[in-house]
Protein backbone atom coordinates (compact mmCIF):
# COMPACT_ATOMS: atom_id res chain seq x y z
CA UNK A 1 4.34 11.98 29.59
CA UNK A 2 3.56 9.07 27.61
CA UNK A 3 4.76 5.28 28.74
CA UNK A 4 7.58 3.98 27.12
CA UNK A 5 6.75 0.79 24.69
CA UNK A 6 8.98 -2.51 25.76
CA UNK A 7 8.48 -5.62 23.01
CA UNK A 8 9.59 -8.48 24.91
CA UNK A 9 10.27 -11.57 22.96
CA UNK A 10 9.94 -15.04 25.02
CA UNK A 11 12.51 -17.71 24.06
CA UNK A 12 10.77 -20.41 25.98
CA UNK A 13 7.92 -20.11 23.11
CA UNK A 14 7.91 -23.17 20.55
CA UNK A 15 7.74 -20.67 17.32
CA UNK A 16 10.42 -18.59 19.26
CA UNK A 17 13.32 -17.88 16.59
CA UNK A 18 16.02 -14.90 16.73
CA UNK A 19 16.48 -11.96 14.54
CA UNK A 20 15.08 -12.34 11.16
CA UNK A 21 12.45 -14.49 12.06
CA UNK A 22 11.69 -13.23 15.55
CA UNK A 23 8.00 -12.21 14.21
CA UNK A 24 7.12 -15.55 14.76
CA UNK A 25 7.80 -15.04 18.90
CA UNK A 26 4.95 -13.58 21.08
CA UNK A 27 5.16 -10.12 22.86
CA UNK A 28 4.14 -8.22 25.45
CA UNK A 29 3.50 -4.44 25.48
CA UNK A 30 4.85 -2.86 28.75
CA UNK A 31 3.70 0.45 29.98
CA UNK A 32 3.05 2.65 32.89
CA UNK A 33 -0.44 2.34 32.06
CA UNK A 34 -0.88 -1.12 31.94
CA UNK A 35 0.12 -4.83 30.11
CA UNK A 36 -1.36 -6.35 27.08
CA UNK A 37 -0.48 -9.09 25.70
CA UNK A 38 -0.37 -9.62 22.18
CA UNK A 39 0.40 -12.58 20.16
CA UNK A 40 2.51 -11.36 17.03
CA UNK A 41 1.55 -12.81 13.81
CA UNK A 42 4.36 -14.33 11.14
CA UNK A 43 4.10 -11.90 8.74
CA UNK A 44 7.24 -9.54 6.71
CA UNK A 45 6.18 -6.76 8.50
CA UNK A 46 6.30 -8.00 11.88
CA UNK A 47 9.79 -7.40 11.78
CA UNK A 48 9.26 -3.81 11.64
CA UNK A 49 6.66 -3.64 14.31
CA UNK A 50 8.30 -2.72 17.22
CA UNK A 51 9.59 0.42 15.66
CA UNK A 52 5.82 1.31 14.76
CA UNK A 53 4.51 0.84 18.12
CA UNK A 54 7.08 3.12 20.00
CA UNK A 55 6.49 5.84 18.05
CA UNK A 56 2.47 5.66 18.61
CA UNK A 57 1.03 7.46 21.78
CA UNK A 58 0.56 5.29 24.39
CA UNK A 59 -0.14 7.67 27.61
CA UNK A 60 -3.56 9.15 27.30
CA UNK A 61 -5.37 5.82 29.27
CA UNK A 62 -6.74 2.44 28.63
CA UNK A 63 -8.83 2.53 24.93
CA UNK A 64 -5.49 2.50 23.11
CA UNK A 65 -4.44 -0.43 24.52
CA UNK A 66 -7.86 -2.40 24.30
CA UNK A 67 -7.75 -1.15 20.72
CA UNK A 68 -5.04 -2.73 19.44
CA UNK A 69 -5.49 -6.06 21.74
CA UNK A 70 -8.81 -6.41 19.51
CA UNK A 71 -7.22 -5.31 16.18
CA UNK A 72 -4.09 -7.84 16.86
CA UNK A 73 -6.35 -10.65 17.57
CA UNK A 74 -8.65 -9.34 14.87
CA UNK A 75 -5.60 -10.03 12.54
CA UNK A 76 -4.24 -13.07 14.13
CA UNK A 77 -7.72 -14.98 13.52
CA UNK A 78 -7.46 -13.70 10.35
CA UNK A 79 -4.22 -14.74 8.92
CA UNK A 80 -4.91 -18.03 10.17
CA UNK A 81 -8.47 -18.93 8.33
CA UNK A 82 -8.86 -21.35 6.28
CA UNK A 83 -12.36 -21.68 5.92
CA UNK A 84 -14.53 -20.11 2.69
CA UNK A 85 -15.73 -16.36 2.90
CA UNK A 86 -15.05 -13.80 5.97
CA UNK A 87 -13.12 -15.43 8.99
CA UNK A 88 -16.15 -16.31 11.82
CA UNK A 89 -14.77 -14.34 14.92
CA UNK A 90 -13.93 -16.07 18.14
CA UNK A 91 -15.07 -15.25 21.87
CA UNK A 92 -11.87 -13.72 22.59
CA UNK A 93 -12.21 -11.41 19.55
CA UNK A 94 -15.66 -10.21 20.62
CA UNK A 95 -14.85 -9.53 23.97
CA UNK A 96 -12.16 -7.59 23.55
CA UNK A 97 -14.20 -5.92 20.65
CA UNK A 98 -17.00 -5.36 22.87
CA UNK A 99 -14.21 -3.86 25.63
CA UNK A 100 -12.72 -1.38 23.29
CA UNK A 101 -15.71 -0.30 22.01
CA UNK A 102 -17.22 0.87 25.81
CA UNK A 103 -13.96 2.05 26.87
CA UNK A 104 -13.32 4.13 23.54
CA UNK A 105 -17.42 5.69 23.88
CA UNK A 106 -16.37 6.64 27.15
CA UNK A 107 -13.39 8.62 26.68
CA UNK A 108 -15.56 10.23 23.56
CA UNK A 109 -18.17 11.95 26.20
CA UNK A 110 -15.69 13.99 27.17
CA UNK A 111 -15.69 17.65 25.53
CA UNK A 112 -11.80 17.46 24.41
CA UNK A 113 -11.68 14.30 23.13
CA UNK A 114 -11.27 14.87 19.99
CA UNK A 115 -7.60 16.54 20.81
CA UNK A 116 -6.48 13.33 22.12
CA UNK A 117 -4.42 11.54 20.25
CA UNK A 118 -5.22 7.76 21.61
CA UNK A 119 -8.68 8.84 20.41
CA UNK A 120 -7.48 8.52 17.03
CA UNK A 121 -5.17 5.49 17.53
CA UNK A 122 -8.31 3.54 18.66
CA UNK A 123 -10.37 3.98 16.02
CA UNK A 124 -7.81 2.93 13.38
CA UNK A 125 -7.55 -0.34 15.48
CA UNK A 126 -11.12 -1.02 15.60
CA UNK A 127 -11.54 -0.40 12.34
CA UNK A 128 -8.32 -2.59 11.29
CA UNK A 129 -9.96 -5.13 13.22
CA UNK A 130 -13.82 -4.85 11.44
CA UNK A 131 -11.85 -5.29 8.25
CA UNK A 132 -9.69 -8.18 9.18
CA UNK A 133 -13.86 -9.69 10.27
CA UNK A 134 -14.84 -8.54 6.71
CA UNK A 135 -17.73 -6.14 8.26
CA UNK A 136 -17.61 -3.78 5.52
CA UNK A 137 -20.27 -1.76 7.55
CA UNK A 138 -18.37 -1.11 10.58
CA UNK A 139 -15.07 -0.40 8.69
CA UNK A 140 -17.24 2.57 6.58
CA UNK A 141 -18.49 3.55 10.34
CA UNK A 142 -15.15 4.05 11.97
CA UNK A 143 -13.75 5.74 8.85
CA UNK A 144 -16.39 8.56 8.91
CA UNK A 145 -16.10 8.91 12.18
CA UNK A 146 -12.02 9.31 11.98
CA UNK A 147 -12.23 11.72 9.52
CA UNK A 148 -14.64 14.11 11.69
CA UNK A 149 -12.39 13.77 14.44
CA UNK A 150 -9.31 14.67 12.06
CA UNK A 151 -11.69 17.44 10.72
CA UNK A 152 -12.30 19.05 14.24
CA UNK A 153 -8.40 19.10 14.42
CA UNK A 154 -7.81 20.77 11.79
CA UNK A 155 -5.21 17.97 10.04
CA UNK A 156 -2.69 15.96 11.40
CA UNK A 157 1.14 16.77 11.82
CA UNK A 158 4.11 15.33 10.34
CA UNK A 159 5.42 14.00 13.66
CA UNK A 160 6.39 10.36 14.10
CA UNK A 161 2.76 9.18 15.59
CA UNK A 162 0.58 11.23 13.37
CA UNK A 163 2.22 9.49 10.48
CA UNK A 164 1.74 6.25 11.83
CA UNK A 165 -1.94 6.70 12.60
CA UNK A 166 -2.16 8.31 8.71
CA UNK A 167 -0.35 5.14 7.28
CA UNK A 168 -2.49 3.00 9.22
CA UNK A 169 -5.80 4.97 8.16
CA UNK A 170 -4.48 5.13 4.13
CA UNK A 171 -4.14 1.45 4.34
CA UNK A 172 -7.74 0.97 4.58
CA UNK A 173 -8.42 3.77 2.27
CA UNK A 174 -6.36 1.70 -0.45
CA UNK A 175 -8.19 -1.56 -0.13
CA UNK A 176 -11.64 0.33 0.17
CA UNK A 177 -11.00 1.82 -3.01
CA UNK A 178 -9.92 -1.14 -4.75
CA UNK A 179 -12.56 -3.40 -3.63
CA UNK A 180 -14.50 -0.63 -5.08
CA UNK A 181 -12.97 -0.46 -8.47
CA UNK A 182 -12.59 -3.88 -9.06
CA UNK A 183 -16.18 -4.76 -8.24
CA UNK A 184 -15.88 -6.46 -5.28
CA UNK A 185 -17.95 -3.96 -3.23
CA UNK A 186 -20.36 -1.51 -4.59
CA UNK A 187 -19.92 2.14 -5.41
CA UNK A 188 -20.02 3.74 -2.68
CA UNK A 189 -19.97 7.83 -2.62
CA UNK A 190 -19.82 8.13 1.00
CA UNK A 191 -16.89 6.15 2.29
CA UNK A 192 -14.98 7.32 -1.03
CA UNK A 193 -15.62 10.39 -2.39
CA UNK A 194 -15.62 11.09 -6.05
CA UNK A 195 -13.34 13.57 -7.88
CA UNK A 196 -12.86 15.50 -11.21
CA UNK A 197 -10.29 14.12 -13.45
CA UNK A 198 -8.64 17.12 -14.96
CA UNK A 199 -6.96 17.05 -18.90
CA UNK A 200 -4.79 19.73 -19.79
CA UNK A 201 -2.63 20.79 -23.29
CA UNK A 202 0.27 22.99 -23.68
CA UNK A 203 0.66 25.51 -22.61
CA UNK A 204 0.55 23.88 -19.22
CA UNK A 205 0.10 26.07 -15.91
CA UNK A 206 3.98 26.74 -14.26
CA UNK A 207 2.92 24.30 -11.46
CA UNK A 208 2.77 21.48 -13.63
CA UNK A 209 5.64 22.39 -14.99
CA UNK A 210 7.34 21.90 -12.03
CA UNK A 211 5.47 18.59 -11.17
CA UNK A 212 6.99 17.33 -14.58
CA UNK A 213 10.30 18.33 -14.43
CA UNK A 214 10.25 16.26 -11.32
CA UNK A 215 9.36 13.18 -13.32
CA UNK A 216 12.00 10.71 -14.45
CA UNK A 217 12.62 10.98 -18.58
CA UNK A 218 10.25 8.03 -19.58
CA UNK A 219 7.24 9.33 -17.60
CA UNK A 220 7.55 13.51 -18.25
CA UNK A 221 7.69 12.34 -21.98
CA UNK A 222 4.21 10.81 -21.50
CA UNK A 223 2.91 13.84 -19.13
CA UNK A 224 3.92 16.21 -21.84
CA UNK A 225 1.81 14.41 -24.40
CA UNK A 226 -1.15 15.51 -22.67
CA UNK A 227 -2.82 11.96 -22.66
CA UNK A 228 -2.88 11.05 -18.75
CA UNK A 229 -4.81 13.21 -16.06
CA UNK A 230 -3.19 15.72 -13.96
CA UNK A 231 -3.75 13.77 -10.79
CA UNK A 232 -2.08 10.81 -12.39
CA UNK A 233 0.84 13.48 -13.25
CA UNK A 234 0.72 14.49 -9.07
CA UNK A 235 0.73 11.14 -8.49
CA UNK A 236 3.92 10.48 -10.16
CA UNK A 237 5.46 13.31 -8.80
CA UNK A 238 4.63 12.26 -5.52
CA UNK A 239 6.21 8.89 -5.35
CA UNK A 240 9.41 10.80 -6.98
CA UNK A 241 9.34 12.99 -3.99
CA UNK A 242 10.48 9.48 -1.74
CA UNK A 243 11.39 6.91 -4.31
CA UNK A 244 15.09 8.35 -3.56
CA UNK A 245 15.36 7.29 -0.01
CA UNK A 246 14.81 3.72 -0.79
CA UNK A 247 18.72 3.43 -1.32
CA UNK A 248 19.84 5.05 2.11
CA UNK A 249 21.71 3.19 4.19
CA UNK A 250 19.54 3.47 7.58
CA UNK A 251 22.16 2.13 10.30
CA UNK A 252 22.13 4.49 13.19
CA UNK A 253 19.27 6.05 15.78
CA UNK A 254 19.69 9.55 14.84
CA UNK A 255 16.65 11.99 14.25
CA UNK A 256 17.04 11.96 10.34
CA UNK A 257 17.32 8.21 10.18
CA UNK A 258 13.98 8.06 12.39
CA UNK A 259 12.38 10.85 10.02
CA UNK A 260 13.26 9.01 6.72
CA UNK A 261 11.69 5.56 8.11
CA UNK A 262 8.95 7.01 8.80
CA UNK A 263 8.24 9.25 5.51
CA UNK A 264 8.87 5.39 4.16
CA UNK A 265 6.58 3.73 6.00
CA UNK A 266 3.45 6.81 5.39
CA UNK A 267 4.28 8.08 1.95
CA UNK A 268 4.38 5.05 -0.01
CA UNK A 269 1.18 3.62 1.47
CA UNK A 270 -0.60 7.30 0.49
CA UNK A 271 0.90 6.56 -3.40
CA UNK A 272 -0.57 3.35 -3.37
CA UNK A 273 -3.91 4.56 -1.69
CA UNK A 274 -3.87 7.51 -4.48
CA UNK A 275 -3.18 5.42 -7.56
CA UNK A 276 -6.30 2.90 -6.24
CA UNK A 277 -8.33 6.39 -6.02
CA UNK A 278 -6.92 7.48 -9.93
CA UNK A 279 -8.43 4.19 -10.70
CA UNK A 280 -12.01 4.37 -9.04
CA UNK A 281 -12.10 7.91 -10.49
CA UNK A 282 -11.30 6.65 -14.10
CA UNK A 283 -14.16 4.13 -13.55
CA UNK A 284 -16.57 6.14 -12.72
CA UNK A 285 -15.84 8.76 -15.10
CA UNK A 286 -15.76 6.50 -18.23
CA UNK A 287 -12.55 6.69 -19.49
CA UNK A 288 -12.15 3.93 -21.85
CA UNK A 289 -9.38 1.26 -20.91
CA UNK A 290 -5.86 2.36 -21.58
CA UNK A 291 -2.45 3.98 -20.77
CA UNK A 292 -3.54 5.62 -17.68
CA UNK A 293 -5.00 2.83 -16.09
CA UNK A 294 -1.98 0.56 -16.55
CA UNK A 295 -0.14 3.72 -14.96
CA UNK A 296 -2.49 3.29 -11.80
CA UNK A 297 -2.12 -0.12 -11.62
CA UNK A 298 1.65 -0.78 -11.51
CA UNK A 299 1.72 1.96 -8.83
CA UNK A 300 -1.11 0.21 -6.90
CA UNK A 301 0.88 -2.74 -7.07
CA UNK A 302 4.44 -2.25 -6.97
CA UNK A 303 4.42 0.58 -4.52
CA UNK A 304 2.55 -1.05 -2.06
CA UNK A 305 5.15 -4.15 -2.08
CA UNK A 306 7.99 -1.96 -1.86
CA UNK A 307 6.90 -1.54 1.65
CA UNK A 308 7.43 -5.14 2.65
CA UNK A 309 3.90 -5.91 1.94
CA UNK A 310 4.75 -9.27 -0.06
CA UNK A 311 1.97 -11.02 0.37
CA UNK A 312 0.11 -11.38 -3.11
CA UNK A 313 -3.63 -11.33 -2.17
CA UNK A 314 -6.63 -12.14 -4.68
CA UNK A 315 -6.32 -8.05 -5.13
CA UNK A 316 -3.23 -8.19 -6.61
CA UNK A 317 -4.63 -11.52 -8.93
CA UNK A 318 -7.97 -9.46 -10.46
CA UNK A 319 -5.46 -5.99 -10.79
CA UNK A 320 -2.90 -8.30 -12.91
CA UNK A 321 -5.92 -9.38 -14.92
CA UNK A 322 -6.85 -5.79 -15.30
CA UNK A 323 -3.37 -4.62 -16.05
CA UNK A 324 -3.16 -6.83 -18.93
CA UNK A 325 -6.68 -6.48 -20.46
CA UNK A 326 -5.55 -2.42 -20.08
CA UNK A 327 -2.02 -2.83 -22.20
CA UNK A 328 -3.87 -5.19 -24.93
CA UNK A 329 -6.62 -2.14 -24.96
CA UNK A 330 -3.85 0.47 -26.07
CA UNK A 331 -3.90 1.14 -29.68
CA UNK A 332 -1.39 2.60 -31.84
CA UNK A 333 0.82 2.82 -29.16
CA UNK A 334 2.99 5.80 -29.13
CA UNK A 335 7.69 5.22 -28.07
CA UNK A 336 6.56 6.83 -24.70
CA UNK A 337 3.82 4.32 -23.98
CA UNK A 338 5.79 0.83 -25.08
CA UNK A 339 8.37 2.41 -22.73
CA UNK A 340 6.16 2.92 -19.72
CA UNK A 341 4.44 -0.40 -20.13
CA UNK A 342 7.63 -2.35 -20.10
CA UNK A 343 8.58 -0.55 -17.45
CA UNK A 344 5.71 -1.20 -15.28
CA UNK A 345 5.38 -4.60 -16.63
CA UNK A 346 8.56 -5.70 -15.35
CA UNK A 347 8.73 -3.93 -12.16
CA UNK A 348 5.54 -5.75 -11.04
CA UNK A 349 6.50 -9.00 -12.15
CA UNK A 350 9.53 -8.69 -10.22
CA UNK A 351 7.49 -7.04 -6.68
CA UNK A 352 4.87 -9.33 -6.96
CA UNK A 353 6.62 -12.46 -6.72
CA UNK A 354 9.00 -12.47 -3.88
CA UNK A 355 7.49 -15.29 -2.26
CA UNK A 356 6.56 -17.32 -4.95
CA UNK A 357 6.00 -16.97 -9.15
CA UNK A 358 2.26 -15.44 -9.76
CA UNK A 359 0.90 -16.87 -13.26
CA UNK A 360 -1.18 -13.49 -13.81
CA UNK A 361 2.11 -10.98 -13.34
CA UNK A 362 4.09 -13.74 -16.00
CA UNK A 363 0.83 -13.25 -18.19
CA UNK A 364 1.31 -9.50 -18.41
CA UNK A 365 5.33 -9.44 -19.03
CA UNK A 366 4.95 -12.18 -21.50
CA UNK A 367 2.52 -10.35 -23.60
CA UNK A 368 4.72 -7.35 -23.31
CA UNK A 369 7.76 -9.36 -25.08
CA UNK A 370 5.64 -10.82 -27.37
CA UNK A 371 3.60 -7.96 -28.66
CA UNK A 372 6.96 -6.00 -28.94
CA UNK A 373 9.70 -8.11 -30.26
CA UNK A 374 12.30 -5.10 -29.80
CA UNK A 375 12.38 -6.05 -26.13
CA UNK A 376 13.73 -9.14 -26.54
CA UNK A 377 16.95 -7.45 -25.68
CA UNK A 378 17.96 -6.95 -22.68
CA UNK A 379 20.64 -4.03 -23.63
CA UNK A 380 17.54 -2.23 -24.84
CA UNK A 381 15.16 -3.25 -21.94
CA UNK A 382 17.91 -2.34 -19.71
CA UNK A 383 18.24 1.41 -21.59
CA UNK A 384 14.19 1.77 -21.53
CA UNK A 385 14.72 1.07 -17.73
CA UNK A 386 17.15 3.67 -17.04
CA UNK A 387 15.06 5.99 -17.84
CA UNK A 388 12.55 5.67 -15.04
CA UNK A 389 12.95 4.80 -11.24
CA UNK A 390 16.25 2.69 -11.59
CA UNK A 391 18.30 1.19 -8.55
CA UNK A 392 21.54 -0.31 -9.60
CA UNK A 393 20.73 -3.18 -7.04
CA UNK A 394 17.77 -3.96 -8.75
CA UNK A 395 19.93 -4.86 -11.99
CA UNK A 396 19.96 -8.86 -11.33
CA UNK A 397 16.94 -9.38 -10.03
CA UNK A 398 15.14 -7.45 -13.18
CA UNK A 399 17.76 -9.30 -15.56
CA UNK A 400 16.21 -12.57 -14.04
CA UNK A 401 12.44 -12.13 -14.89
CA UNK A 402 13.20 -10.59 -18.23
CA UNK A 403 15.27 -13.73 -18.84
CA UNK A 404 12.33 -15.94 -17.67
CA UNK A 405 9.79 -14.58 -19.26
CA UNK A 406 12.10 -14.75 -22.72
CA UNK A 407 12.33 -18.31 -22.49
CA UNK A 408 8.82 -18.97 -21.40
CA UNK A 409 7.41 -16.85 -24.50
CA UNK A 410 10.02 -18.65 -27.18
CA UNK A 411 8.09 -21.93 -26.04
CA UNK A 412 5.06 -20.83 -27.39
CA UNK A 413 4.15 -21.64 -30.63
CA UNK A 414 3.77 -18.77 -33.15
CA UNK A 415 0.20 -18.42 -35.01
CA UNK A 416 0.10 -18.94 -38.89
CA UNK A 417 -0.25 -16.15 -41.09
């Protein structure tokens, strides 16, 4: 039996405050394997950690726990520089590094390792924690490694821990991939493998059928033209497989409540992680700038803050650059396309700014409006809306940034004929 995770917030601490901002406390892992102590960083996700760490296994000895003492520290050292280039790791940070490292190598010379599922859990951490020290190297180590152990397994389940430890492993996945494609890191064959973009035409196969008929109105009309990649079409179709469960009303402890959170917290994190892959693959396979990229962009982006990730980061920056250069590269623009681009335009400006307004994600709804003056309504923008992912709570905040960006573009001169 596994030990049973305690978070223990201490009132006496200065940055101590209750309930909504309890993240900014300190906590202390309890188990029946031993104490950690880890000092919780003030971040939107905090809030949700406790529920995270119960349902990850906890019982199979001491590497787990000197895994994620490094990878919290890792983080916390992190989140605090303010210095130029990749953070310069303390003393702290390499000891405990240097712990969970010989304790993890240990526990690895034994011949059933590889079935254990604190195995896996460490690995992640360490790996979280080589990223959050910018060693690139070491992040690409632990990943092949991971997926050889996952390999020997055969998979992992659907059960509450094995979709943490595949969130936690896709989140890496997604930033490796976009660091990739936006030419921050080189190509790299081995830590992301490449794949086959496939184009189809009517008649399409009975299984894309399905995967269309799946799709919300505004995007099957642009899968049935033919013009975007099947994967981008699975893609789609996956984030309408979950997209409904964002409205549920999660208020009790019961098993389906538990299930849905935690479908939310791995799902959207593997659309995000796929739409950063649909983009490294266009790259590499030369498709010229276009519909399909702005496709894997907004899902990139506005998918990955729909999980309480709200942080805009110099990724989401260079992808709002690239999102805009993409829309001003579509020519002739078919009904279907101005609809998905408006669409996506105005979703992200609204995800990507929760914190604070982001001049690139104004650039790209601005251009929008301008370059099609029939959105300058908001009864038709509103109607164009409807006929994608649309949350009647949603209504006033969308209404806002439309109405912003309306008054923002009427300010601009208009160029002489």
């Amino acid at each position: 039996m596994g030990g049973q995770l305690r978070l223990h917030y201490d009132s006496s601490d200065p940055e101590y405050k209750p309930e909504t901002e309890r993240c900014k406390g300190k906590a202390t892992a309890c188990c029946n394997t031993g104490i950690v102590s880890l000092t919780l960083s003030p971040t939107a996700l905090d809030s949700y950690r406790g529920d995270l760490l119960a349902a990850l296994p906890f019982g199979g000895g001491p590497n787990a726990f000197n895994s994620i003492d490094e990878s919290a520290q890792s983080l916390y050292e992190f989140r605090r520089w303010t210095g130029a280039g990749a953070p310069e790791p303390s003393s702290v940070a390499n000891r405990l590094y240097g712990k969970a490292i010989r304790t993890l190598q240990k526990r690895l010379s034994e011949r059933s390792a590889y079935l254990d599922d604190n195995v896996l859990f460490s690995v992640v951490h360490l790996m979280i924690a080589s990223a959050g020290q910018h060693d690139v190297a070491a992040v690409k180590q632990h990943l092949t490694g991971l997926r050889q152990i996952i390999s020997l397994r055969g998979g992992l389940s659907k059960t509450p821990s094995h979709l943490s430890i595949r969130s936690l492993l896709i989140i890496i996945e997604y930033f490796m991939a976009l660091e990739q494609y936006l030419g921050f890191d080189l190509d790299d064959l081995e830590s992301i493998p490449s794949s086959r973009l496939h184009y189809t035409r009517h008649p399409f196969p009975p299984q894309l059928c399905r995967h269309i008929a799946a799709l919300p109105d505004g995007f099957a009309e642009v899968a049935l033209s033919g013009r975007i990649s099947v994967q981008c079409i699975q893609l789609l179709c996956a984030v309408s497989s979950w997209q409904s469960l964002i409205g549920e009303q999660l208020n009790d402890t019961s098993k389906r409540t538990q299930d849905i959170m935690c479908r939310l917290f791995c799902e959207p994190r593997e659309c995000a992680r796929d739409a950063a892959l649909l983009l490294l693959y266009l790259k590499r396979t030369g498709i010229s700038p276009g519909l399909e990229y702005v496709i894997g962009i907004g899902i990139a982006i506005c998918v990955r803050h729909l999980s309480e990730e709200n942080r805009t980061s110099v990724f989401d920056g260079a992808l709002l650059r690239c999102m805009l250069d993409n829309i001003k590269a579509i020519r002739s623009p078919q009904p279907s396309d101005i609809e998905t681009v408006i669409w996506l335009a105005l979703i992200v400006n609204w995800r990507t700014q929760s914190y604070q307004p982001v001049r690139e994600a104004d650039d790209v709804l601005d251009h929008v409006i301008i370059r099609f003056p029939s959105l300058q309504s908001w009864q038709k923008v509103s109607k164009i809306c409807c006929r994608f992912w649309w949350f009647d709570c949603l209504k006033d905040d969308l209404l806002k940034c439309w109405e912003k960006s309306t008054k923002r573009t009427q300010r601009i001169p208009k160029k002489k004929s």
